[in-house]
Structures are given as structure tokens and as C-alpha cells.
C-alpha atoms as a PDB file:
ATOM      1  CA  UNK A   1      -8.561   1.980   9.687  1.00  0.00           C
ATOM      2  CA  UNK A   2     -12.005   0.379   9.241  1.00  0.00           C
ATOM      3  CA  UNK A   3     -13.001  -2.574   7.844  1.00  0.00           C
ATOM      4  CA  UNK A   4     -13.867  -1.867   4.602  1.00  0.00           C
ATOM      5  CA  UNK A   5     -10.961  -0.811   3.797  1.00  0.00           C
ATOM      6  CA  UNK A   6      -9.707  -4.042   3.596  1.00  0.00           C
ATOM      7  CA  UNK A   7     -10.111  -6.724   1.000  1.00  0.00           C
ATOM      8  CA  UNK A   8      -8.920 -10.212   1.267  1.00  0.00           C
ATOM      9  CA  UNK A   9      -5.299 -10.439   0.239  1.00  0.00           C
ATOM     10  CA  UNK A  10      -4.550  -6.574   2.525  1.00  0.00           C
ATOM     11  CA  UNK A  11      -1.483  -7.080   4.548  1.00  0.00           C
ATOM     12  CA  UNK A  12      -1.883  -5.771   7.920  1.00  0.00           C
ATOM     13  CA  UNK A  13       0.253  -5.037  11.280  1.00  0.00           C
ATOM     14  CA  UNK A  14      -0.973  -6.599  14.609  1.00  0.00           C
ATOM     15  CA  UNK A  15      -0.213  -4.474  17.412  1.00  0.00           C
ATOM     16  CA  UNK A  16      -0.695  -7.849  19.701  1.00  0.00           C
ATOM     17  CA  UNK A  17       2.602  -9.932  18.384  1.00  0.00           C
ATOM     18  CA  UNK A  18       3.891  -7.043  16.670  1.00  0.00           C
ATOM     19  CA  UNK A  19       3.996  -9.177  13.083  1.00  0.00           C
ATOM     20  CA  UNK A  20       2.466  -9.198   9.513  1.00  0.00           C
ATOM     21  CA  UNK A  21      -0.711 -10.301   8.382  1.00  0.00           C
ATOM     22  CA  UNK A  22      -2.491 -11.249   4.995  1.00  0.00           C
ATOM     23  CA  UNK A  23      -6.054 -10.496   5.606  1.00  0.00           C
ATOM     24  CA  UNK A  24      -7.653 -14.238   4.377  1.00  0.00           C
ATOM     25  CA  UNK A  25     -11.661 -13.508   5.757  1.00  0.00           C
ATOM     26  CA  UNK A  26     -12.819 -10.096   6.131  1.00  0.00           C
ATOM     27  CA  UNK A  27     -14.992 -11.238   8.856  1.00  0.00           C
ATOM     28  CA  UNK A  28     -12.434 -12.342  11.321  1.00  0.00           C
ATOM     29  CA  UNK A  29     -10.557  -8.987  11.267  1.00  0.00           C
ATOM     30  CA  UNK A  30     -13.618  -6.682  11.415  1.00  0.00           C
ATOM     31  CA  UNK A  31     -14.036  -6.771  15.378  1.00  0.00           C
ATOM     32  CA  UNK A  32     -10.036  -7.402  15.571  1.00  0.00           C
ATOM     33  CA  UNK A  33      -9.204  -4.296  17.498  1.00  0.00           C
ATOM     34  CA  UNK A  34      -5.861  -4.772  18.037  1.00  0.00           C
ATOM     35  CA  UNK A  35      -4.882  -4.083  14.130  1.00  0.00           C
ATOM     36  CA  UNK A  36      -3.603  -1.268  12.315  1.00  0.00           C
ATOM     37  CA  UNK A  37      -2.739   0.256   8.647  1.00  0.00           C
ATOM     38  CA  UNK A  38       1.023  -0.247   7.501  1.00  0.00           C
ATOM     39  CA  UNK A  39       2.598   3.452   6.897  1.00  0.00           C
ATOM     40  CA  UNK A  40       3.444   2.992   2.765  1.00  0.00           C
ATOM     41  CA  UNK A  41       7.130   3.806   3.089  1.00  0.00           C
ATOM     42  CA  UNK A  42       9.655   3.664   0.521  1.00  0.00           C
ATOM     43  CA  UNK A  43      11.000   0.055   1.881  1.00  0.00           C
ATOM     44  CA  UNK A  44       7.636  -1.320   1.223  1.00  0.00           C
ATOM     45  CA  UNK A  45       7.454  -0.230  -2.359  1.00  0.00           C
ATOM     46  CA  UNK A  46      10.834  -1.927  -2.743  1.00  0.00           C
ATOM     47  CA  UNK A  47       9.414  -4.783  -1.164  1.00  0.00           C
ATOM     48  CA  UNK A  48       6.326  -5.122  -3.563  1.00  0.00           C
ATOM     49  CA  UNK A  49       8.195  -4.363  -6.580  1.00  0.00           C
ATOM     50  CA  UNK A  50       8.492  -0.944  -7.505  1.00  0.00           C
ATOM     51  CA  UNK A  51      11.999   0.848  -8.265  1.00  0.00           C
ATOM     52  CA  UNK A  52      12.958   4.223  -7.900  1.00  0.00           C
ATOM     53  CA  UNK A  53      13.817   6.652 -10.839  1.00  0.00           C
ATOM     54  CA  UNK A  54      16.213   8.743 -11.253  1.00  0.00           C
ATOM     55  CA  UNK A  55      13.892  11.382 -10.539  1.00  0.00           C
ATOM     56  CA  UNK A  56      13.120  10.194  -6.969  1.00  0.00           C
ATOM     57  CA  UNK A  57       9.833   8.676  -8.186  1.00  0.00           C
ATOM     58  CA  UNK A  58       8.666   5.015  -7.980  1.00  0.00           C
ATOM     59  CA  UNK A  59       7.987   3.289 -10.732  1.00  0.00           C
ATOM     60  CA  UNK A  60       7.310  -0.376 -12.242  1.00  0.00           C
ATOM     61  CA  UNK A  61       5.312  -1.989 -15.738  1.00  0.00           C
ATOM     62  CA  UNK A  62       1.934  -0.550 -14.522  1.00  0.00           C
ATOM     63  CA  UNK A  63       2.621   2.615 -13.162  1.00  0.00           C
ATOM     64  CA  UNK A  64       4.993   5.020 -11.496  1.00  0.00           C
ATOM     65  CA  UNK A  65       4.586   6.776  -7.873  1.00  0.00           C
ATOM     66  CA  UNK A  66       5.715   9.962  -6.640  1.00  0.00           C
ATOM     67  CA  UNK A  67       6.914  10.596  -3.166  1.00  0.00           C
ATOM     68  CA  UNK A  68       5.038  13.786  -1.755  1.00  0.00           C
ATOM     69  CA  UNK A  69       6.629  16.204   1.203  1.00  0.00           C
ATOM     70  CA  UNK A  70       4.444  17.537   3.132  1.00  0.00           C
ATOM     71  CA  UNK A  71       3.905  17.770   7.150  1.00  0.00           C
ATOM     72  CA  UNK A  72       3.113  13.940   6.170  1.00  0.00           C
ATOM     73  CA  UNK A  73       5.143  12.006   3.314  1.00  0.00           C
ATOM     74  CA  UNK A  74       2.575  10.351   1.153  1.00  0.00           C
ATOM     75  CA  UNK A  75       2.272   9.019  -2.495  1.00  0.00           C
ATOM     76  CA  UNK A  76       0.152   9.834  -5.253  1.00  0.00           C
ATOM     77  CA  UNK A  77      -0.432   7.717  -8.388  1.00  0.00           C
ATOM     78  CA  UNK A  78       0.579   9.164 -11.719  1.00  0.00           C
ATOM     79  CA  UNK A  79      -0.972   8.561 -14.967  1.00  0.00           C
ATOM     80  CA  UNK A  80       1.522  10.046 -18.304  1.00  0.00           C
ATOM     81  CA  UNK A  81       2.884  12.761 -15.497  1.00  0.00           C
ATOM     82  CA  UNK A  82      -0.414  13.911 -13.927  1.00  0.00           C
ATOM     83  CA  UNK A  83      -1.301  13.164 -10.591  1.00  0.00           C
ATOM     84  CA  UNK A  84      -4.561  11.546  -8.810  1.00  0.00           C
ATOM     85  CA  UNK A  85      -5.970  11.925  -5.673  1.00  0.00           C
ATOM     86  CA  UNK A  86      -5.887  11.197  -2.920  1.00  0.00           C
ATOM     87  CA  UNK A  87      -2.289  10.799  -1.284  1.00  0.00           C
ATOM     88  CA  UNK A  88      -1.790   6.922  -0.321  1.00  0.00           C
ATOM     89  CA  UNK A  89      -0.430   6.925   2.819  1.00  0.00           C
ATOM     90  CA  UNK A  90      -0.963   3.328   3.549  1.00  0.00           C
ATOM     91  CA  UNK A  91       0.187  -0.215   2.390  1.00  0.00           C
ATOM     92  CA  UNK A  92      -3.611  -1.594   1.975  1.00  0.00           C
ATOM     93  CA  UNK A  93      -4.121   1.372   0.122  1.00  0.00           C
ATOM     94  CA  UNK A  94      -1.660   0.784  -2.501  1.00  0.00           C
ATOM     95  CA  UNK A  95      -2.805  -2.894  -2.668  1.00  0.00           C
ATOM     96  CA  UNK A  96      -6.439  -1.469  -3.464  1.00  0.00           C
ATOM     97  CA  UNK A  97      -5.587   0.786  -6.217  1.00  0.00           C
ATOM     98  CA  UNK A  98      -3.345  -1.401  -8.076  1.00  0.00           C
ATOM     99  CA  UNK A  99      -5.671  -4.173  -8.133  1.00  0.00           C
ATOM    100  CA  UNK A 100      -8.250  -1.879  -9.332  1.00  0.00           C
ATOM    101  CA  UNK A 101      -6.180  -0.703 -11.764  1.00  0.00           C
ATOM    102  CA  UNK A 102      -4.364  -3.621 -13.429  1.00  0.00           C
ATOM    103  CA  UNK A 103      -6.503  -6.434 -12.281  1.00  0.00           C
ATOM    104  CA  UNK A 104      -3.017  -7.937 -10.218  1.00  0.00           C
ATOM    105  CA  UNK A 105      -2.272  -8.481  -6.696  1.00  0.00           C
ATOM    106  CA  UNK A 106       1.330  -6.918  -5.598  1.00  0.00           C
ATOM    107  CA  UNK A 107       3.193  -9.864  -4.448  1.00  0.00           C
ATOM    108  CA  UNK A 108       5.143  -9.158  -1.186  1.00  0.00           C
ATOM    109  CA  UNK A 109       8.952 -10.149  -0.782  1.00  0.00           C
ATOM    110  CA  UNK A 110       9.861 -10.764   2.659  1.00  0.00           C
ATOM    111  CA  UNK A 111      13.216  -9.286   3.993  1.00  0.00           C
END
């Protein structure tokens, strides 16, 4: 994962305590080395809001998401049933898009 990947708001796992982390500056995580992406999993969409469908997809008021099998599970945003590109394989990811796309942070509900 690098740096610009993230925006402020990102959650991210710290390999150091082993805990969950709202990026708040940029700046102090961009020499962080001890950080890494959080695998998008279908307890995370759960956690940020989404349901799943009766047809095994993920869905909520802005969008839905499919779950992909391949050698790696992933997720691909779908727009009126057709798919975009790339897979999201990671939380931050996921943030990203649906900020970019609805203007709204995912709010995160802690277990």
C-alpha cells in the first residue's frame, strides 16, 4: 500500500499494536512502515453498511457490490447490473470509490 492511496478519513491496520486506525494527517502515516491495507471482506461491508441480497451480492441506497471468486475473492462495483473495474480488494479502497461516487464517507460500526 502506498501513500497515496490513502485519504484522510482511510481506516488502516497497524501491524505494531495489531489495532484500527482512521488515517487523520496523511503526512504522519506516509513514512509509517509498520501499516498495512485491510482485506475488504464480507464482515467489513456489514460493518460499513451494506447488506447482502438474495443473490449473494452487497448492496445499500448508493450502490450494490458483487463478491468475485477467483484465486483471490474481490469486489467489483456495479452500476444497473454492469460491472467496473478494477476488483476492490481492500477496505481504503472501498472508502475511495464511494466517496467519489456519492460525495459520503462510509461510517464504520465497531463490533
Amino acid at each position: 500500500m502506498e501513500a497515496k492511496e490513502l485519504r484522510i478519513g482511510n481506516w488502516i491496520y497497524s501491524n505494531t499494536d495489531k489495532d484500527i486506525y482512521r488515517v487523520d494527517l496523511i503526512e504522519s502515516w506516509r513514512n509509517y512502515l509498520s501499516i498495512s491495507a485491510i482485506p475488504l471482506t464480507e464482515e467489513w461491508l456489514l460493518r460499513v453498511g451494506f447488506e447482502k441480497t438474495e443473490s449473494g451480492n452487497y448492496s445499500n441506497e448508493e450502490g450494490s457490490f458483487e463478491l468475485i471468486h477467483n484465486n483471490v475473492i474481490g469486489f467489483r462495483f456495479a452500476v444497473e447490473g454492469q460491472y467496473a473495474y478494477p476488483e476492490i480488494k481492500y477496505v481504503h479502497q472501498l472508502q475511495n470509490l464511494y466517496f467519489a461516487l456519492t460525495g459520503l464517507e462510509l461510517t464504520y460500526e465497531q463490533n
